[in-house]
C-alpha atoms as a PDB file:
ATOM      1  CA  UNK A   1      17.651 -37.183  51.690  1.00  0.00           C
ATOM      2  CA  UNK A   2      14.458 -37.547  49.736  1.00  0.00           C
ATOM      3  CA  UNK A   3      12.628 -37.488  53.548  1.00  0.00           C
ATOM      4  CA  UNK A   4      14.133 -33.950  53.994  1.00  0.00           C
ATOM      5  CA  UNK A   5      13.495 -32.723  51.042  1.00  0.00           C
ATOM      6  CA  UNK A   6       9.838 -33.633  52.101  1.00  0.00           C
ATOM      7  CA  UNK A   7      10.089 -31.399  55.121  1.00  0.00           C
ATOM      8  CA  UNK A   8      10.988 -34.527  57.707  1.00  0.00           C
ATOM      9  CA  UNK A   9      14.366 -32.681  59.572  1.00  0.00           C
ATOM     10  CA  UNK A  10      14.069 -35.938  62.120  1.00  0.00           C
ATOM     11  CA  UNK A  11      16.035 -37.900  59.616  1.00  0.00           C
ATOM     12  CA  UNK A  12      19.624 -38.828  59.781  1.00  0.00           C
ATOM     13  CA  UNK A  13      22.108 -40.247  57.726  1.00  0.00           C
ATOM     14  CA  UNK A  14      23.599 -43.490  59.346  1.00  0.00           C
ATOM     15  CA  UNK A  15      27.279 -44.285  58.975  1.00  0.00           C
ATOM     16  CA  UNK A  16      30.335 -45.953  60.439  1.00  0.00           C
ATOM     17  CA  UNK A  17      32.613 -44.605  57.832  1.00  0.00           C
ATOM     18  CA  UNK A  18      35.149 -42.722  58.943  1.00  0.00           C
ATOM     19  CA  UNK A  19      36.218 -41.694  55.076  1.00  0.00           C
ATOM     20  CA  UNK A  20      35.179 -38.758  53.148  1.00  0.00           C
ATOM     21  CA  UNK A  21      31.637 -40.039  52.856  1.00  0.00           C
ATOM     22  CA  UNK A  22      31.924 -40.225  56.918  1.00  0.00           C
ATOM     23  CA  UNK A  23      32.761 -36.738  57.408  1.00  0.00           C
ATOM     24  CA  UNK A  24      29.979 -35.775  54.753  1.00  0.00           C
ATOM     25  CA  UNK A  25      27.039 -37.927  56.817  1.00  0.00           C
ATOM     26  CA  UNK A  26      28.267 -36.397  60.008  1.00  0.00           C
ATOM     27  CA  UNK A  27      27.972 -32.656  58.707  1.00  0.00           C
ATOM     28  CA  UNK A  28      25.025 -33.579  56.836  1.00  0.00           C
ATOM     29  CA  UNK A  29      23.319 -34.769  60.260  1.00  0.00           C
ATOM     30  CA  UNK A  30      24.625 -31.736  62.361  1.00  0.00           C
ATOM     31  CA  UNK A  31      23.319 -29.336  59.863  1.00  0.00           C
ATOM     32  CA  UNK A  32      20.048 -31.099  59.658  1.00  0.00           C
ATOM     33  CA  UNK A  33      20.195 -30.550  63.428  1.00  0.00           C
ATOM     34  CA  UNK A  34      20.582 -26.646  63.584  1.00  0.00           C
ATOM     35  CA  UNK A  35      18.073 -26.808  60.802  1.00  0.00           C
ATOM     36  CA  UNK A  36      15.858 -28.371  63.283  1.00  0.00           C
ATOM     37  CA  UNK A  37      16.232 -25.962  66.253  1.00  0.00           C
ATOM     38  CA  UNK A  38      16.127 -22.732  63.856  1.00  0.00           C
ATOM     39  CA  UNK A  39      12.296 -24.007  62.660  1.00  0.00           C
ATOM     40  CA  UNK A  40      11.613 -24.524  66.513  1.00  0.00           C
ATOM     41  CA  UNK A  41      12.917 -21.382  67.644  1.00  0.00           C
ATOM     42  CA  UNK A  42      10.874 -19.577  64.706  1.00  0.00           C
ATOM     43  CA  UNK A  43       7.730 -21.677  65.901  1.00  0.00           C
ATOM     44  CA  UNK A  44       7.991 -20.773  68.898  1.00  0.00           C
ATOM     45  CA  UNK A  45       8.279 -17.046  68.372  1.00  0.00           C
ATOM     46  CA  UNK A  46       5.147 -17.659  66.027  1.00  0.00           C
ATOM     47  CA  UNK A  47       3.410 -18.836  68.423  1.00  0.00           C
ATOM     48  CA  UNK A  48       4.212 -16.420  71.431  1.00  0.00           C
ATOM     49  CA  UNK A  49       3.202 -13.386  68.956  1.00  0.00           C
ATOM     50  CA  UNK A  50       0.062 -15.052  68.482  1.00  0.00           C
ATOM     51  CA  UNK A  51      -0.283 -15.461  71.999  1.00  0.00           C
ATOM     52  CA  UNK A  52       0.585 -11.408  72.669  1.00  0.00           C
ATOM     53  CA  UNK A  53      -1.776 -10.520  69.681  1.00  0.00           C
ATOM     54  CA  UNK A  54      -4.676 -12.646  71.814  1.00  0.00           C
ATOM     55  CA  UNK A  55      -3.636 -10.931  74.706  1.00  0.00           C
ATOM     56  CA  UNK A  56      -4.203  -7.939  72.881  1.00  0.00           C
ATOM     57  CA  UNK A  57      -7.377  -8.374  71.796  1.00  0.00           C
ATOM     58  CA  UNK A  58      -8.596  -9.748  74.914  1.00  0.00           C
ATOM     59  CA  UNK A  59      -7.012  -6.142  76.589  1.00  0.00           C
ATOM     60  CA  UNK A  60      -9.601  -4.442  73.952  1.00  0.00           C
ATOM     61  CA  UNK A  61     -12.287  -3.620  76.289  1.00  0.00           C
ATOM     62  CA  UNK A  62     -14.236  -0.794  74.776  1.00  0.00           C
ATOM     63  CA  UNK A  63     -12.649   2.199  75.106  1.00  0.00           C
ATOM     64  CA  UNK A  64     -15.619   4.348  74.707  1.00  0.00           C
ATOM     65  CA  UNK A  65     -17.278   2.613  77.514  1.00  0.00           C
ATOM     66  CA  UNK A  66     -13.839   3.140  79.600  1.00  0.00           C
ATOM     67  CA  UNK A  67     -13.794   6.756  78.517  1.00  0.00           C
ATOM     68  CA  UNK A  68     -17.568   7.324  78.826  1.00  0.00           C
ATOM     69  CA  UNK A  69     -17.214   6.209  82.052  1.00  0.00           C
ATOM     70  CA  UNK A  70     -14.766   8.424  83.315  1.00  0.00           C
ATOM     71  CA  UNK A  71     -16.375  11.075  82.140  1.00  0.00           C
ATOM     72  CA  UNK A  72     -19.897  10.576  84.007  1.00  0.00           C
ATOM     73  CA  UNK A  73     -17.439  10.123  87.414  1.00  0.00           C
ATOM     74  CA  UNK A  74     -15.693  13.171  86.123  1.00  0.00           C
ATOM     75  CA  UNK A  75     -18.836  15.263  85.998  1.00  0.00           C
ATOM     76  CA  UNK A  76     -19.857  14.036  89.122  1.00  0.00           C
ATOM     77  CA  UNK A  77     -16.754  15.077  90.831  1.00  0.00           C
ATOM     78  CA  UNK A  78     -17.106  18.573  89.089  1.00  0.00           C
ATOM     79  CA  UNK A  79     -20.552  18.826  90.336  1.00  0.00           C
ATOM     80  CA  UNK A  80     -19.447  18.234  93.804  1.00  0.00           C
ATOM     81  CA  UNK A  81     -16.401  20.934  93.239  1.00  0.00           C
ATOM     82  CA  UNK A  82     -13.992  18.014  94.038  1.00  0.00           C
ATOM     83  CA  UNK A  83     -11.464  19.312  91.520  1.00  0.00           C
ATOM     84  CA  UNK A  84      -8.670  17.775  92.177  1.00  0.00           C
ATOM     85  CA  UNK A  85     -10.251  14.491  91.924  1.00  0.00           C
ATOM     86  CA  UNK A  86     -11.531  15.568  88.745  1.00  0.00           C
ATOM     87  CA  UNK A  87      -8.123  16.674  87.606  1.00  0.00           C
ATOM     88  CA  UNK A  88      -6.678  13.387  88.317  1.00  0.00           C
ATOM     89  CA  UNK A  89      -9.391  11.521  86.631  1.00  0.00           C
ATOM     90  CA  UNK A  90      -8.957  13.477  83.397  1.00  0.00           C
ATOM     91  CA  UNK A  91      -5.276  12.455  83.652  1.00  0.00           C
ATOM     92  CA  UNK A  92      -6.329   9.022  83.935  1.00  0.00           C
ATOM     93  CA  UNK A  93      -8.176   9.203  80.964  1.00  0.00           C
ATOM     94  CA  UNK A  94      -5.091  10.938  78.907  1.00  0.00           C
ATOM     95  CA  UNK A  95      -2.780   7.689  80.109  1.00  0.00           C
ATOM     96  CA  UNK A  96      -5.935   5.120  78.851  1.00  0.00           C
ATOM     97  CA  UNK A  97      -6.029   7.000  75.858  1.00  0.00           C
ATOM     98  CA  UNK A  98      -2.645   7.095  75.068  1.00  0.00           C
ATOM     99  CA  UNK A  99      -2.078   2.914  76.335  1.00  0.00           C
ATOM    100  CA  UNK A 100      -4.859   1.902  73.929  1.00  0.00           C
ATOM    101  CA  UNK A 101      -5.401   4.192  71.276  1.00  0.00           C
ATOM    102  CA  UNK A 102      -2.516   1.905  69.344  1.00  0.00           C
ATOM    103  CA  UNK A 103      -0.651  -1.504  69.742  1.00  0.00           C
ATOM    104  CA  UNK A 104       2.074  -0.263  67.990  1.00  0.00           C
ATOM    105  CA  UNK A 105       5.670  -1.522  69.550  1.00  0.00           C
ATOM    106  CA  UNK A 106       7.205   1.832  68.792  1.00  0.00           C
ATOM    107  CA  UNK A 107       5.915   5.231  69.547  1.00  0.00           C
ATOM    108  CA  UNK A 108       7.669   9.106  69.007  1.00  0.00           C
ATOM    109  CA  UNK A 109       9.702   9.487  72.093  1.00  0.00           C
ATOM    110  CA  UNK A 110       7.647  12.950  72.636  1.00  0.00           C
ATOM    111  CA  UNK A 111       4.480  10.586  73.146  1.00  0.00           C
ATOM    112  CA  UNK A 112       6.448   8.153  75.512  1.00  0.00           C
ATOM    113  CA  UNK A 113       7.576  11.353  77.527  1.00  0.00           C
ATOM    114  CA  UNK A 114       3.885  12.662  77.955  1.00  0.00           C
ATOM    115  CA  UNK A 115       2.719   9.501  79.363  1.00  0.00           C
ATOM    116  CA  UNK A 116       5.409   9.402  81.703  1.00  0.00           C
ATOM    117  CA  UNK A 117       4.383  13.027  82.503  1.00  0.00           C
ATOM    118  CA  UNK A 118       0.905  12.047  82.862  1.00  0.00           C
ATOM    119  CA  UNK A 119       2.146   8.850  85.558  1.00  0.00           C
ATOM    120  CA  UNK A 120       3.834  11.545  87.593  1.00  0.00           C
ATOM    121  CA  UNK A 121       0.826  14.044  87.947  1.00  0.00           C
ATOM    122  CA  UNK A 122      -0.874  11.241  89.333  1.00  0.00           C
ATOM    123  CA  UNK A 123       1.992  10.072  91.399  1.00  0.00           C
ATOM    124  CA  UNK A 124       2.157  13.849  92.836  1.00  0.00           C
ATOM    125  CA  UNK A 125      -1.440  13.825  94.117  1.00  0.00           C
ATOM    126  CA  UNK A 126      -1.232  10.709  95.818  1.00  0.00           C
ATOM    127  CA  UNK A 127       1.889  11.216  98.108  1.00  0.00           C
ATOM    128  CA  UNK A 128       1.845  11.617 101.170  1.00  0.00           C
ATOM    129  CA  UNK A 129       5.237  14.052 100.813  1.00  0.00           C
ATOM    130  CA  UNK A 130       5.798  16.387  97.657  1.00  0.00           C
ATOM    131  CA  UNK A 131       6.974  15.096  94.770  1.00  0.00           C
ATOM    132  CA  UNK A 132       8.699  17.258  92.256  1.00  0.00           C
ATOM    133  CA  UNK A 133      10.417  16.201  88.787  1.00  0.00           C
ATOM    134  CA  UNK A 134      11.692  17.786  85.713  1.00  0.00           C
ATOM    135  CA  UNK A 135      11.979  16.492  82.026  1.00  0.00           C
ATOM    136  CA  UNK A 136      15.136  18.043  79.950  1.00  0.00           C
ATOM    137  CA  UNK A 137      15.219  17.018  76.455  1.00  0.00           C
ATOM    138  CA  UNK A 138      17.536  17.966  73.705  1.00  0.00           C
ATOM    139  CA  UNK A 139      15.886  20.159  70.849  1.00  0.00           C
ATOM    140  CA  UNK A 140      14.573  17.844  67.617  1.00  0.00           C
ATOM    141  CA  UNK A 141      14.905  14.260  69.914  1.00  0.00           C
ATOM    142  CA  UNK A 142      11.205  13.993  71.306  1.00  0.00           C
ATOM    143  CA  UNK A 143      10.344  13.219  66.922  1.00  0.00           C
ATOM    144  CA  UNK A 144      12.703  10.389  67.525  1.00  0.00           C
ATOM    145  CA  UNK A 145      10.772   6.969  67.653  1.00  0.00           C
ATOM    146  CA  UNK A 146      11.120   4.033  70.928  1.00  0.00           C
ATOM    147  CA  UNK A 147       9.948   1.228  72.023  1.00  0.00           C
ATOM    148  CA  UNK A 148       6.409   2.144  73.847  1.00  0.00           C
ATOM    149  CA  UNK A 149       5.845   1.804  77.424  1.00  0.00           C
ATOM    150  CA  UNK A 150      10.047   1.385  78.004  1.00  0.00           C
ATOM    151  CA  UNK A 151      10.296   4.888  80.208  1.00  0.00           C
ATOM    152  CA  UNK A 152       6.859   4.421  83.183  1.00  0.00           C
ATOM    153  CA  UNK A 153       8.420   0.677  84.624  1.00  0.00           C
ATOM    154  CA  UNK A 154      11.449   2.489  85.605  1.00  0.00           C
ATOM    155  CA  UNK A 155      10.021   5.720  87.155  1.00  0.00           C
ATOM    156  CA  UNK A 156       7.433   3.763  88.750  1.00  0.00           C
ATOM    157  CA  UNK A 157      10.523   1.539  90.545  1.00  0.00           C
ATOM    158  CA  UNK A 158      12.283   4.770  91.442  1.00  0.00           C
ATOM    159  CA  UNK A 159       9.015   6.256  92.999  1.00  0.00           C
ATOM    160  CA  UNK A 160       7.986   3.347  95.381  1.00  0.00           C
ATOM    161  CA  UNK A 161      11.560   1.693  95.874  1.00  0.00           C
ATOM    162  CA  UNK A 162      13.880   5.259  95.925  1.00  0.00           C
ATOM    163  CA  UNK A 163      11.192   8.077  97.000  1.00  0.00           C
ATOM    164  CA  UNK A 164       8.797   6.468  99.002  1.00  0.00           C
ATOM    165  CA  UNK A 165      10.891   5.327 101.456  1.00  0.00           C
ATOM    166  CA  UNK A 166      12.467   8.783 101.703  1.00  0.00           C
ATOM    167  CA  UNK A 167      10.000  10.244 103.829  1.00  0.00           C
ATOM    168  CA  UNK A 168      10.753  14.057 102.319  1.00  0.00           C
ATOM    169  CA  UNK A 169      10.658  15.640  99.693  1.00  0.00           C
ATOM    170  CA  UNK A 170      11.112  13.281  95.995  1.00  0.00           C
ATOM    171  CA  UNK A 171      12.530  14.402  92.890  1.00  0.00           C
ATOM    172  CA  UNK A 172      12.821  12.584  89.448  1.00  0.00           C
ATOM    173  CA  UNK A 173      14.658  13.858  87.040  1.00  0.00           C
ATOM    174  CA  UNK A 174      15.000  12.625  83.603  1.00  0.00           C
ATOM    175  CA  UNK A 175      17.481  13.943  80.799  1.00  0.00           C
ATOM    176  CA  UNK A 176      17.364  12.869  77.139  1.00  0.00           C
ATOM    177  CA  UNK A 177      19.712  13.677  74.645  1.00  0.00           C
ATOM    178  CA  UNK A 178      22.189  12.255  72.113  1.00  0.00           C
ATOM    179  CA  UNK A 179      25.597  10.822  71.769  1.00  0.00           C
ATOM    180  CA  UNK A 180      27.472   9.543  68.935  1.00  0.00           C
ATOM    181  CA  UNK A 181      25.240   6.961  67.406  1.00  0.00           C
ATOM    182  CA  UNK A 182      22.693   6.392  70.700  1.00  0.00           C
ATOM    183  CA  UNK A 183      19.976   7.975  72.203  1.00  0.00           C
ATOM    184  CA  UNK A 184      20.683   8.180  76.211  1.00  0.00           C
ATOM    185  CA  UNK A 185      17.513   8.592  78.729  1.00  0.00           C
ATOM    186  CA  UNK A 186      18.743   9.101  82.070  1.00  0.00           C
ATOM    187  CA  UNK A 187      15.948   8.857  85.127  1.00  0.00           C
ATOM    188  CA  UNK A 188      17.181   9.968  88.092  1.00  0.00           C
ATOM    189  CA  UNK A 189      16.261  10.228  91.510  1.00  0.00           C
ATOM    190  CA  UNK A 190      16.695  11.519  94.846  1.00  0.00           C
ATOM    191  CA  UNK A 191      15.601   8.619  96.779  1.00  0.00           C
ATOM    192  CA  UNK A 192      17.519   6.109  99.524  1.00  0.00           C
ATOM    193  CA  UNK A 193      20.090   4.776  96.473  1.00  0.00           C
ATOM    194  CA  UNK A 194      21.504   1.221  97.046  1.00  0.00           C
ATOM    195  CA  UNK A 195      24.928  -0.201  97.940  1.00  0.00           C
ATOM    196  CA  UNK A 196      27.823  -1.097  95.850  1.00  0.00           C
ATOM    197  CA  UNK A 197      27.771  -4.464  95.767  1.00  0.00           C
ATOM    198  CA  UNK A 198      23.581  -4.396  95.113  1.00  0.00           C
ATOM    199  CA  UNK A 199      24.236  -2.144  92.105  1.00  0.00           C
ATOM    200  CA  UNK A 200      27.170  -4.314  90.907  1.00  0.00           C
ATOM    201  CA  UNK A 201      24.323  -7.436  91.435  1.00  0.00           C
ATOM    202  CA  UNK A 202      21.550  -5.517  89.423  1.00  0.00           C
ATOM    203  CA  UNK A 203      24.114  -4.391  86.392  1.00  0.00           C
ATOM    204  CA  UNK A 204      25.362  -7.829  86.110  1.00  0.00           C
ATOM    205  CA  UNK A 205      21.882  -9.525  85.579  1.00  0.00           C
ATOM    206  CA  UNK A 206      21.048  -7.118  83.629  1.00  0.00           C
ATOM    207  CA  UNK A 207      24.342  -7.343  81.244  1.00  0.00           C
ATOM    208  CA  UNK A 208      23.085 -10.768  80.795  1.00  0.00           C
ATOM    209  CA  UNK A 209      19.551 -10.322  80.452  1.00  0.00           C
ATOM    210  CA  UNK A 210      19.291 -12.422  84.035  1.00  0.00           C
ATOM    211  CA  UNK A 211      15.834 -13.944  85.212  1.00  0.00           C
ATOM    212  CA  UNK A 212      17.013 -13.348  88.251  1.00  0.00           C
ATOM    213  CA  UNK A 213      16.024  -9.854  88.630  1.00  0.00           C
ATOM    214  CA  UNK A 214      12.689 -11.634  88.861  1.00  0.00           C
ATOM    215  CA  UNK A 215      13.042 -12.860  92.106  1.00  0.00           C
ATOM    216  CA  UNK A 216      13.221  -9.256  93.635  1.00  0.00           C
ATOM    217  CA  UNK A 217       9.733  -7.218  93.724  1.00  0.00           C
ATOM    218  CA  UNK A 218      11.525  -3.969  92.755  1.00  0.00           C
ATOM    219  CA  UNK A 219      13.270  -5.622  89.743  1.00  0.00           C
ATOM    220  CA  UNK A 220      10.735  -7.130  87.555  1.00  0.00           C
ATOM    221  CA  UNK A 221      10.005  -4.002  85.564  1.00  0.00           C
ATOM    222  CA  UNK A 222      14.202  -3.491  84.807  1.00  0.00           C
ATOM    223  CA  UNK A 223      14.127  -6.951  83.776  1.00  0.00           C
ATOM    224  CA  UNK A 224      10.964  -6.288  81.707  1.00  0.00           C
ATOM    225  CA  UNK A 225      12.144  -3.401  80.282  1.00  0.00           C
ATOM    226  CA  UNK A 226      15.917  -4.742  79.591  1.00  0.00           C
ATOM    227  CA  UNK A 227      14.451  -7.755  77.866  1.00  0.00           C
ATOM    228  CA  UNK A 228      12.224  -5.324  75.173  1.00  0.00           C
ATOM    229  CA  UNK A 229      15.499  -3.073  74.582  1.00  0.00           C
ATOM    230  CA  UNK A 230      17.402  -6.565  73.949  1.00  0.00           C
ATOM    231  CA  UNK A 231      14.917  -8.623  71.979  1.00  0.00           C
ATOM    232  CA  UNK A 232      14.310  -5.502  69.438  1.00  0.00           C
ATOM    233  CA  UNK A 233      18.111  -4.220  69.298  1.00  0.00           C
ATOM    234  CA  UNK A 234      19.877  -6.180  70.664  1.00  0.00           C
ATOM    235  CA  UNK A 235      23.724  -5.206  72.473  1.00  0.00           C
ATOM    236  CA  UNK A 236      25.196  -2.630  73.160  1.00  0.00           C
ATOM    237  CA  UNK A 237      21.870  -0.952  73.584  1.00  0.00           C
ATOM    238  CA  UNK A 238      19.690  -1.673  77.310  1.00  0.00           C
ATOM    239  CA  UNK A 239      20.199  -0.325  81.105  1.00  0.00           C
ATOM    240  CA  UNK A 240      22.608   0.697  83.374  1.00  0.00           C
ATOM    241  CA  UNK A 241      21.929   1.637  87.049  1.00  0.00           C
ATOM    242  CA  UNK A 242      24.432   3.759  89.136  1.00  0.00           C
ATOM    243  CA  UNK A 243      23.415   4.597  92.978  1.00  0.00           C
ATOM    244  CA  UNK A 244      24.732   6.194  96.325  1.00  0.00           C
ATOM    245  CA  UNK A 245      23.145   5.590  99.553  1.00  0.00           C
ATOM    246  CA  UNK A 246      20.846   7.819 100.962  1.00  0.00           C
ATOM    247  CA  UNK A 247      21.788  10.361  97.640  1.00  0.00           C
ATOM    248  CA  UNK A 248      19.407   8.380  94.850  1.00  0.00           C
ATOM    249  CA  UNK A 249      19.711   6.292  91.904  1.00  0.00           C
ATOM    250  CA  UNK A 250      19.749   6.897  87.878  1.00  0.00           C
ATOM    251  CA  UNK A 251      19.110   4.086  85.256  1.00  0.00           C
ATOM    252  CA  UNK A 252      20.645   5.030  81.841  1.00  0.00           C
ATOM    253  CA  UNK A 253      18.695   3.414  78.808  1.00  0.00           C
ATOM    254  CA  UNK A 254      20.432   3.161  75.801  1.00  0.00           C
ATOM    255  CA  UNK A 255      18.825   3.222  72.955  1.00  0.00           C
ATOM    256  CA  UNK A 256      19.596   3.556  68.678  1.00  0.00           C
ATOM    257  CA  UNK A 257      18.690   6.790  66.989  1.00  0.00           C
ATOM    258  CA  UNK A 258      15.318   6.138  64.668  1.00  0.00           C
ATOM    259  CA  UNK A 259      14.256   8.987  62.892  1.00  0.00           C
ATOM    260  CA  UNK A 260      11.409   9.688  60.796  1.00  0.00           C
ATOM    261  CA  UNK A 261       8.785   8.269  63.016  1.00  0.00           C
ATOM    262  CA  UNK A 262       7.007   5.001  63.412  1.00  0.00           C
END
């Protein structure tokens, strides 16, 4: 005992006894084991936020020299009257601002709606077909705080896996308001949709937080995005996706009411 009290969790108590003292060793050794895999697990969350605060830093390029940039191709476009590429590059330069003016986790839900509003200018200038969408939100709920960068993944999937394919006219929709206890974001849109038993597929790895969402291109950014909703709140809060061939597809987040800001 004196070795764990030293910090050495590798120790065990050796016994044959199947008395009192028996029962006592055995307990004593399957506690020291959870003890074990608790400092692992905490390690190794240390050590993967270290990891994401490198990443972070490394992700710090200048942003005055990003911005400063912009704005020299920005005049340039101005001078040659090319104003919609001008347009689009001061959009650009709202979404960089916005990205990496903070690595804060959570954001007001009013700032995680303009980004996504910024996303979908962009996305309207560079279709080929018109692209409309409309943002409803309930009175009071854009002061709400979320987890940034949670609402983009999923528009972007509807927009090149839904619309795109469409060949017509796209809409996204997206609807926030409350019920009960949650926050519900709906993003819906008018693209292709997907069959029964590919929705039934898609909510079942996602009820379990499933890698293997991975393995399909147009997943990886519900998995991302289930796996931030999960790892902060945990159940009953995440995605949902409900779909109807050739009549589009809507992904319900789920998310706790946090009020009062960051």
């Amino acid at each position: 005992m004196k070795e764990v009290e030293y910090g050495n969790f590798e120790e065990r108590f050796i016994t044959n006894s199947k008395d009192a003292i028996g029962d006592l060793a055995r307990g004593f050794n399957h506690m020291l084991g959870k003890i074990k895999e608790l400092i692992e697990s905490v390690q190794k969350e240390e050590q993967l936020k270290k990891e994401a605060e490198i990443t972070a830093l490394q992700l710090q390029i200048n942003p005055h020299f990003i911005y400063n940039t912009l704005e020299s191709i920005n005049s340039l476009a101005r001078k040659k009257k090319e104003y919609e590429i001008s347009h689009l590059i001061v959009l650009l330069g709202r979404l960089l601002r916005l990205s990496i003016s903070s690595f804060e986790e959570k954001v007001p839900l009013k700032q995680e709606l303009m980004y996504v509003e910024y996303y979908l200018e962009i996305q309207k200038q560079r279709m080929r077909y018109p692209l409309k969408y409309e943002i409803i939100v309930e009175p009071a709920i854009e002061h709400y705080s979320t987890i940034k960068w949670i609402l983009q993944p999923i528009v972007e999937n509807a927009i090149i896996h839904g619309i795109d394919p469409l060949r017509s006219e796209g809409k996204i929709t997206i609807y926030v308001r409350t019920k009960n206890d949650f926050i519900l974001i709906d993003i819906a849109d008018n693209g292709v949709g997907l069959d029964q038993d590919q929705i039934s597929e898609i909510n079942e790895n996602l009820k379990h937080n499933s890698t293997n969402l991975t393995k399909y291109r147009n997943r990886v950014g519900l998995y991302n995005v289930q796996t931030r909703i999960l790892s902060r709140y945990g159940e009953p809060y995440g995605l949902t996706v409900t779909s109807t061939l050739q009549k589009g597809t809507t992904v319900q987040l789920k998310l706790p009411i946090e009020k009062g800001g960051i």
